[in-house]
Protein backbone atom coordinates (compact mmCIF):
# COMPACT_ATOMS: atom_id res chain seq x y z
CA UNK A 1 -12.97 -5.68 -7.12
CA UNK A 2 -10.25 -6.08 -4.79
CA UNK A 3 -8.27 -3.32 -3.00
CA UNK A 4 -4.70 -4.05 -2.86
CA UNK A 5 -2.69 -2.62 -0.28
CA UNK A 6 -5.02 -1.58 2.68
CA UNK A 7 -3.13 -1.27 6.62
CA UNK A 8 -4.02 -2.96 10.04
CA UNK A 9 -2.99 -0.52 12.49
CA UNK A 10 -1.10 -1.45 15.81
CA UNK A 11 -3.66 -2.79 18.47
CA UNK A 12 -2.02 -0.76 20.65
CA UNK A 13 -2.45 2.50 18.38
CA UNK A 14 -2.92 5.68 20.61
CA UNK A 15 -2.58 8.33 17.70
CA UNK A 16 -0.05 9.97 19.67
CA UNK A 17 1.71 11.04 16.70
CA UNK A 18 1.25 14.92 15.76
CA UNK A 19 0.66 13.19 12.08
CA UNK A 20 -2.36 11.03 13.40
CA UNK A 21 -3.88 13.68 15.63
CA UNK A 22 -3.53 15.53 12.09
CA UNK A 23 -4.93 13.65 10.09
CA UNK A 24 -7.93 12.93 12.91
CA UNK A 25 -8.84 16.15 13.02
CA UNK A 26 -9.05 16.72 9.28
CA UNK A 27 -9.80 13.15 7.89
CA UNK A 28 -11.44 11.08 10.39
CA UNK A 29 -14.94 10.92 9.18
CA UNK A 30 -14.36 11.17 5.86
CA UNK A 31 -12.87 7.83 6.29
CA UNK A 32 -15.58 6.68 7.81
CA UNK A 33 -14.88 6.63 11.46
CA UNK A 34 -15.87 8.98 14.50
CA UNK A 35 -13.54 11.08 15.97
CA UNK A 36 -14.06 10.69 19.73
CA UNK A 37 -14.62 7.02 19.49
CA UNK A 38 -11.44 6.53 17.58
CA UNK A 39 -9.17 8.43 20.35
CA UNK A 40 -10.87 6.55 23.27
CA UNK A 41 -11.23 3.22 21.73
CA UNK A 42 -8.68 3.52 19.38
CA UNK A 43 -7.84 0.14 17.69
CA UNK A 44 -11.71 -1.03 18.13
CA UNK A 45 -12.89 2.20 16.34
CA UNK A 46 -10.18 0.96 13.16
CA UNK A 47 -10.98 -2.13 12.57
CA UNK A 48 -15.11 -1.46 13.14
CA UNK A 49 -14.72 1.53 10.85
CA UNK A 50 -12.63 -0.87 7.89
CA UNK A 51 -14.69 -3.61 7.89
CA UNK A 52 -17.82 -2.03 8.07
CA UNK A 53 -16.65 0.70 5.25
CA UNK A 54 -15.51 -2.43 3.06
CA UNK A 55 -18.73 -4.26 4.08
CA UNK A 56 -20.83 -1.45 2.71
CA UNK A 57 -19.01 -0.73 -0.44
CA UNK A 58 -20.87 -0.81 -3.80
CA UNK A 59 -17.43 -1.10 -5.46
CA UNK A 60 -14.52 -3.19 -3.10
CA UNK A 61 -15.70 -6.12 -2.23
CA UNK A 62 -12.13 -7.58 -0.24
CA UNK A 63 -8.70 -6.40 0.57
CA UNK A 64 -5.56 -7.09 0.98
CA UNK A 65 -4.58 -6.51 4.90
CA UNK A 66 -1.11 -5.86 6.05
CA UNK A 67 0.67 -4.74 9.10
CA UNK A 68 4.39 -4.00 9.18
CA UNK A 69 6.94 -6.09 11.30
CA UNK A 70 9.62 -4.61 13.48
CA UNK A 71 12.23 -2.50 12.57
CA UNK A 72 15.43 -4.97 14.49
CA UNK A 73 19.41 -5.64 14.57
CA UNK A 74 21.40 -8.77 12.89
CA UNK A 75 20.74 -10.28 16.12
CA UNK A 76 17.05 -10.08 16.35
CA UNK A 77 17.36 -7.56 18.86
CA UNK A 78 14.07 -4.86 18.33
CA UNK A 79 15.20 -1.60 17.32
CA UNK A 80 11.82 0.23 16.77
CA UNK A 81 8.42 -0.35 16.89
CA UNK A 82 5.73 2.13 16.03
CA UNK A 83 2.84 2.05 18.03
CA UNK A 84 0.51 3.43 15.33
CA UNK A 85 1.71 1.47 12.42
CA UNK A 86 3.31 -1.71 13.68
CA UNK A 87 0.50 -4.75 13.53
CA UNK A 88 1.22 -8.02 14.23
CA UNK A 89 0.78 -10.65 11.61
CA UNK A 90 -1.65 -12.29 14.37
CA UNK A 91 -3.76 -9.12 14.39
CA UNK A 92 -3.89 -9.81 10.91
CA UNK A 93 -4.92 -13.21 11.60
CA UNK A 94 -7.52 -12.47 13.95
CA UNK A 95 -8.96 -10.32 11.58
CA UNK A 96 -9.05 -13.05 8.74
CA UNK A 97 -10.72 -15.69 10.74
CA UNK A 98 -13.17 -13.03 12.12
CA UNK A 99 -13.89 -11.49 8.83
CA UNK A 100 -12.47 -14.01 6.17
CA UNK A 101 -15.84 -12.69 4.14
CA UNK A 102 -13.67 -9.53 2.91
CA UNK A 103 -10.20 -10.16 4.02
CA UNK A 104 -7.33 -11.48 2.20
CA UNK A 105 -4.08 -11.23 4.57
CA UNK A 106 -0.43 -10.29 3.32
CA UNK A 107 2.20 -11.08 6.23
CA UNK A 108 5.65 -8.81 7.18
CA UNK A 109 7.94 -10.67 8.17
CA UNK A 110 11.40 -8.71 8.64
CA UNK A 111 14.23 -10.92 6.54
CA UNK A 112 16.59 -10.09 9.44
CA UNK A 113 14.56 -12.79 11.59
CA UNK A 114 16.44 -15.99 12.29
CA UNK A 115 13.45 -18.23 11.83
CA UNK A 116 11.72 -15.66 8.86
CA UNK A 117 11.63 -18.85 6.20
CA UNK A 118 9.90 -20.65 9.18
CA UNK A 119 7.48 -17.97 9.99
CA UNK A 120 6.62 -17.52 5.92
CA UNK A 121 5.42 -21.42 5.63
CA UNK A 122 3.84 -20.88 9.28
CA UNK A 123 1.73 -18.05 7.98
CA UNK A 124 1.72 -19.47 4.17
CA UNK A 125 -0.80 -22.82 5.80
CA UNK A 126 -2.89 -20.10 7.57
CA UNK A 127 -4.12 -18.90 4.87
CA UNK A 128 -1.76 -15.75 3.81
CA UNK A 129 -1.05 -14.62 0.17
CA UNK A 130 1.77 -12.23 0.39
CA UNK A 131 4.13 -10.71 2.31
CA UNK A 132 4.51 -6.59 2.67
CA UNK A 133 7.97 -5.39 2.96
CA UNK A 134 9.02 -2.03 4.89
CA UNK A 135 12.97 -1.82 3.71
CA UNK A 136 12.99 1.53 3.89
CA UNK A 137 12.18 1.50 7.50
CA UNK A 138 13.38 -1.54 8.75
CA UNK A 139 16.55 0.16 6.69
CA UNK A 140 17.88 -3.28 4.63
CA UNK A 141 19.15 -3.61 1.50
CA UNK A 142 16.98 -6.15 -0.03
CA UNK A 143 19.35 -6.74 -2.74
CA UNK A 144 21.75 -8.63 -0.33
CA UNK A 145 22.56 -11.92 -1.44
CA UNK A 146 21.69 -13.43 2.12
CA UNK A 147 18.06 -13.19 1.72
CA UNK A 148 18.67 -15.12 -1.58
CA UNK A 149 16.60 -18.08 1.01
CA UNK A 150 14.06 -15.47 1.47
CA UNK A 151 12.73 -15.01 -1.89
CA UNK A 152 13.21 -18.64 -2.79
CA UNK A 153 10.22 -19.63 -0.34
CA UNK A 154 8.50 -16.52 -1.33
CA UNK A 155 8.77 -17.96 -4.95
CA UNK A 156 8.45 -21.44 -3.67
CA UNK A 157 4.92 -21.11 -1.90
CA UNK A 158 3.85 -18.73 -5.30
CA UNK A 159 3.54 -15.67 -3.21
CA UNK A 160 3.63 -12.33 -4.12
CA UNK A 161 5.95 -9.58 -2.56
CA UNK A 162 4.66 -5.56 -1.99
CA UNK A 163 7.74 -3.24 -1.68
CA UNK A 164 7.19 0.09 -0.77
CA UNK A 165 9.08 2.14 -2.77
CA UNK A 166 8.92 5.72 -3.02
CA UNK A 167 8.57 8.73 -0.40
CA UNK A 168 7.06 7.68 3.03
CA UNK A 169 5.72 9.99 5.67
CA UNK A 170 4.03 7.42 8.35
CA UNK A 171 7.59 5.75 9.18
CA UNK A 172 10.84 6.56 9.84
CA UNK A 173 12.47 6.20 6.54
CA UNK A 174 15.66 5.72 5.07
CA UNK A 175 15.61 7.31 1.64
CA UNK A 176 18.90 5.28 0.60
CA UNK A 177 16.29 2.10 0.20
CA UNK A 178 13.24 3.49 -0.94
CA UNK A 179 14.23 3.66 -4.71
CA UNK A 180 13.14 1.13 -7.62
CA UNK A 181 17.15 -0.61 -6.71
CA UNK A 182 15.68 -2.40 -3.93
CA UNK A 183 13.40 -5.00 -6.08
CA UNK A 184 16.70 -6.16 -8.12
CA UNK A 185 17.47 -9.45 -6.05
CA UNK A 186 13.68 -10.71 -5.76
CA UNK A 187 12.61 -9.38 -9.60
CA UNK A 188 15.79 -11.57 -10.50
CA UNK A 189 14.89 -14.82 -8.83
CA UNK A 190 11.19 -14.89 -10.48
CA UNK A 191 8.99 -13.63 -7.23
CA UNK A 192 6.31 -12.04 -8.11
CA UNK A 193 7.44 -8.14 -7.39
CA UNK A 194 4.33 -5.82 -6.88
CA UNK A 195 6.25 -1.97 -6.38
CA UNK A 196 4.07 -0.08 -4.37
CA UNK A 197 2.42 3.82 -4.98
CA UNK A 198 3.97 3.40 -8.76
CA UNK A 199 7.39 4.59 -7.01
CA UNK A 200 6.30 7.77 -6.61
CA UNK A 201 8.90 10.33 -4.64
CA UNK A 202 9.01 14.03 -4.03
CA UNK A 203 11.61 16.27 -2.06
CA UNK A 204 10.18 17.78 0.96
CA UNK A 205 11.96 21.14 0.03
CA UNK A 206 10.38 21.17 -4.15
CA UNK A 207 6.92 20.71 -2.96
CA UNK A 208 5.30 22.58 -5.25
CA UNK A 209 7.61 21.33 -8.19
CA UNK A 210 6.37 17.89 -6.80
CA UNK A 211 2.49 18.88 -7.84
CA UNK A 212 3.12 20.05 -11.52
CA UNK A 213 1.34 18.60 -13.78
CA UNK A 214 3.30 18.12 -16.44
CA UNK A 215 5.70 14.91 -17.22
CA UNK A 216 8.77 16.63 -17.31
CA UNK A 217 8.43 17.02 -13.55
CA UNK A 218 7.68 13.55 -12.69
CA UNK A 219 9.81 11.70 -10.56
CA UNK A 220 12.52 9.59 -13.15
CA UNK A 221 11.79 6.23 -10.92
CA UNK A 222 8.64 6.65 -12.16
CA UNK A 223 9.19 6.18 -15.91
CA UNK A 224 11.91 3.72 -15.40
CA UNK A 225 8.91 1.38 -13.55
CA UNK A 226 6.63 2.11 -16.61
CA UNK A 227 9.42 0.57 -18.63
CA UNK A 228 10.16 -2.21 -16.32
CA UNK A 229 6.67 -3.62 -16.57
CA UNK A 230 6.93 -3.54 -19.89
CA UNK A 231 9.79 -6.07 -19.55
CA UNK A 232 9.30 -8.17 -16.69
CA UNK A 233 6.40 -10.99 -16.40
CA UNK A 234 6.64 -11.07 -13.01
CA UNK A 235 6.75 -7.31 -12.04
CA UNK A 236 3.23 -5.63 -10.87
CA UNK A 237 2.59 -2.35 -9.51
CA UNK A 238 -0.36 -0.59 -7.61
CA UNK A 239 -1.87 2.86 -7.16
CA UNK A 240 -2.19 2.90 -4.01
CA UNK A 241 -2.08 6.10 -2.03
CA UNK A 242 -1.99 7.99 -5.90
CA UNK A 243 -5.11 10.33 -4.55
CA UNK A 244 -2.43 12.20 -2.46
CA UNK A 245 -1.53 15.35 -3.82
CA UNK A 246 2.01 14.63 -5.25
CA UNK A 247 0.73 11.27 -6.60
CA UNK A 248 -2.23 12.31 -8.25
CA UNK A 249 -0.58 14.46 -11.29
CA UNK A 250 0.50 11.20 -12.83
CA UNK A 251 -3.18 9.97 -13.08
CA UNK A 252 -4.00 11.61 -16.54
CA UNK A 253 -0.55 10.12 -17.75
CA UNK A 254 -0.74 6.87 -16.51
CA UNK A 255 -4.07 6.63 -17.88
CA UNK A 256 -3.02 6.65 -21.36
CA UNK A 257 0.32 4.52 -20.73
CA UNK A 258 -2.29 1.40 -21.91
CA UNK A 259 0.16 -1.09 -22.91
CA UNK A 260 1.36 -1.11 -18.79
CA UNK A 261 -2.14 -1.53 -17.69
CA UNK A 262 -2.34 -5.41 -17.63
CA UNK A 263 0.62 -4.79 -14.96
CA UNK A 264 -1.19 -2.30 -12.76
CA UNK A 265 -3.17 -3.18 -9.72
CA UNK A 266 -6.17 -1.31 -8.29
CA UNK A 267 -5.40 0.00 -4.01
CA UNK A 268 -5.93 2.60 -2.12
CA UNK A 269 -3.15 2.62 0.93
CA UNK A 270 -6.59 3.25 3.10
CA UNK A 271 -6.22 4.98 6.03
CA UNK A 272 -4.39 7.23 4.55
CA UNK A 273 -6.18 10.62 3.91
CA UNK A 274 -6.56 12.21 0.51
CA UNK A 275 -8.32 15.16 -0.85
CA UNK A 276 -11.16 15.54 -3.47
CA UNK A 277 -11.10 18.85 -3.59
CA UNK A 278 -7.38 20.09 -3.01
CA UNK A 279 -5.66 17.93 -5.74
CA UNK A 280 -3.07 18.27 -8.58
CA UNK A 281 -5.61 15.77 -10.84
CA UNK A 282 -7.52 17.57 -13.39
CA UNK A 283 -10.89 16.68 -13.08
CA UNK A 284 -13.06 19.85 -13.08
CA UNK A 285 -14.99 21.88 -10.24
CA UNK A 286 -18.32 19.93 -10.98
CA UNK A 287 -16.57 16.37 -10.74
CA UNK A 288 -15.09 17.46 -7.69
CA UNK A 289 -18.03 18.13 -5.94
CA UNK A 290 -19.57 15.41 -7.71
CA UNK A 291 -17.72 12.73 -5.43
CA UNK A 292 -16.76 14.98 -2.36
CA UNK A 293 -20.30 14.17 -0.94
CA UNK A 294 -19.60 9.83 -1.02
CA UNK A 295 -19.80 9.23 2.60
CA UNK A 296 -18.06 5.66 1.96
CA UNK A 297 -13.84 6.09 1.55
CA UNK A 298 -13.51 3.28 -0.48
CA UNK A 299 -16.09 4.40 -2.79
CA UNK A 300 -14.87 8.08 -3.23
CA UNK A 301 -11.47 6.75 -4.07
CA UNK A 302 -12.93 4.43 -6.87
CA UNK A 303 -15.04 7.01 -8.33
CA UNK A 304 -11.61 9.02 -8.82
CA UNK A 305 -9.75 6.26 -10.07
CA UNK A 306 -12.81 5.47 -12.62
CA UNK A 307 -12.43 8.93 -14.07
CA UNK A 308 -9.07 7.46 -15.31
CA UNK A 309 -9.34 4.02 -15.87
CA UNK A 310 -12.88 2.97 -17.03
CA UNK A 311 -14.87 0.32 -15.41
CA UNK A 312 -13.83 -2.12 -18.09
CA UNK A 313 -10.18 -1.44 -17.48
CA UNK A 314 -7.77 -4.55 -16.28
CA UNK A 315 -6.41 -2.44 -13.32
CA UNK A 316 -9.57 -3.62 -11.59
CA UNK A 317 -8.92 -7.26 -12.40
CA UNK A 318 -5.30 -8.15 -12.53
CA UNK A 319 -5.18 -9.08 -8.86
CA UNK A 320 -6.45 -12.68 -10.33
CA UNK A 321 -3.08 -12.95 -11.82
CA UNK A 322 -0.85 -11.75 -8.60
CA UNK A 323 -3.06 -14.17 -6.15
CA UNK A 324 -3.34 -17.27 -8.56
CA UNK A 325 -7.16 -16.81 -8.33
C-alpha cells in the first residue's frame, strides 16, 4: 500500500527545537533512526533512516513525500522559514530521482508566489502528483478569490491538493485557518481536496477532555468532514498522524462510519512520534504489547490501523483514485 502524507525534513535540519530534541530523546529509534547519528549528521541520518524503513517494510511499499514552502509577504518577501520543517521541493526532487523505487513526490508551493502557476507545471513535468498546503502557517486564507488561478492548474494538470487542517504543533500556526473553512474555494472549483489528520483539533488547555473516548467529545469539524465526504466526489481525507493521543479516540468510531471509507486514505504523518502503549485507542494490554516490539515505524503504525480497518478495507487502496493510478 501506499502511505499518504509522509515529510522531507529541511536539509539544513539541526533539531534545535526543544520539540525535536524531545521527541529525539524519546522517539528516535523507535522510528528507526540512531540518536547520535541523527544530531551529527542530521539530514543524512533522515532520509537514510526513511528510505531504508520504507525499503524494509512488509506493509508500505511507497509514499507520498512533501516538504513545506516558505511562510512570505504579498511581495514575495520571506517571512519565516523553519529550519527543521521547511524542505525544498528540489530536496524532494533529489529524493525522487534517487529513490523513484518508493517515492511519489507532492510539491508546496506557497500561492502568494508571483510565478506559483509557473512553478506547479515546472514541477507537474518532473514528475510530481500533488501539492501540500501549510495555510495555517504560511497564515492565508485559501478561500480568497485570487488564487481562483491556483486551483484551476491544480485542477487542470488533475492534481490532488493536501490541506492541513486541524491542530498543529511542528509550525507556527494560525488557528484562524486551520478549520474545515479553508477547503471551500478549491472543493468548489472540482480539485481534488484531500483534508489532512481527519480535521482533528484539541485545545491546549482541555487536554484531557481532548482524549475521551466517547463521541460527544469529539471535535465538531470532525463530524461535519464525515458528512462532507459523504457529499462531495472530489473530497478525500487521510489518517495521518491519528496514532497521536488526541487523534486516536476517533479510531473505534471511524471504523464503523463504513459508508465514508471509500473517501479515506491510509498515512501516517511519519516522523512524527506516536505511542503504542500510552494511547486513548482501546485495544487491550496484550495487543499493545503485541505491536510495541515492531522495530519497523511504518509497520507498527499499520498493525494499529489494521486493528480498525481490516486488510480488505478500501482505506488501503483509494490512493488509486486520488493519483489517477
Amino acid at each position: 500500500m501506499v502511505d499518504m502524507h509522509v515529510h522531507l525534513l529541511s536539509s539544513h535540519v539541526g533539531f534545535k527545537r526543544f520539540y525535536d530534541k524531545l521527541a529525539i530523546m524519546f522517539f528516535a529509534r523507535r522510528l528507526g533512526a540512531n540518536p547520535k547519528r541523527l544530531i551529527k549528521n542530521s539530514y543524512e541520518e533522515y532520509v537514510n533512516t526513511l528510505i531504508s524503513s520504507v525499503k524494509t517494510s512488509k506493509r508500505v511499499k511507497k509514499i507520498i513525500v512533501f516538504g513545506i514552502d516558505e511562510k512570505i509577504d504579498e511581495e514575495g518577501r520571506v517571512l519565516h522559514k523553519d529550519n527543521t520543517v521547511c524542505a525544498s521541493n528540489d530536496d524532494v526532487l533529489k529524493l525522487y530521482e534517487k529513490h523513484n523505487d518508493v517515492v511519489i513526490p507532492f510539491f508546496s508551493i506557497n500561492p502568494l508566489r508571483n510565478d506559483a502557476l509557473e512553478l506547479i507545471d515546472k514541477y507537474a513535468d518532473m514528475g510530481f502528483k500533488g501539492a501540500k498546503f501549510m495555510q495555517n502557517y504560511w497564515e492565508i486564507n485559501t478561500n480568497d478569490e485570487k488564487f481562483i488561478p491556483y486551483y484551476e492548474k491544480l485542477k487542470e494538470r488533475d492534481l490532488p491538493a493536501v490541506f492541513h487542517i486541524g491542530s498543529e504543533n511542528s509550525l507556527p500556526s494560525n488557528r484562524a485557518y486551520e478549520s474545515l473553512k479553508m477547503i471551500e474555494l478549491p472543493l468548489k472549483l472540482g480539485v481534488k481536496v484531500i483534508v489532512a489528520h481527519m480535521a482533528l483539533s484539541y485545545e491546549p488547555l482541555k487536554i484531557l477532555r481532548a482524549l475521551k473516548r466517547n463521541p460527544k467529545y469529539y471535535p465538531k469539524e470532525y463530524f461535519m468532514l464525515i458528512e462532507m465526504l459523504k457529499i462531495y466526489d472530489n473530497l478525500y481525507a487521510d489518517i495521518s498522524a491519528i496514532l497521536t493521543p488526541v487523534r486516536a479516540k476517533v479510531l473505534r468510531h471511524l471504523s464503523r462510519e463504513k459508508e465514508i471509507h471509500h473517501k479515506l486514505l491510509y498515512a501516517s504523518d511519519y516522523p512524527v512520534p506516536f505511542s503504542i502503549m500510552l494511547n486513548s485507542y482501546d485495544l487491550r494490554l496484550s495487543k499493545r504489547l503485541k505491536f510495541v516490539f515492531e522495530k519497523n515505524p511504518f509497520d507498527r503504525y499499520a498493525l494499529v490501523i489494521g486493528e480498525y480497518f481490516p486488510k480488505d478495507s478500501q482505506i488501503y487502496t483509494n490512493y488509486k483514485k486520488v493519483l489517477g493510478i
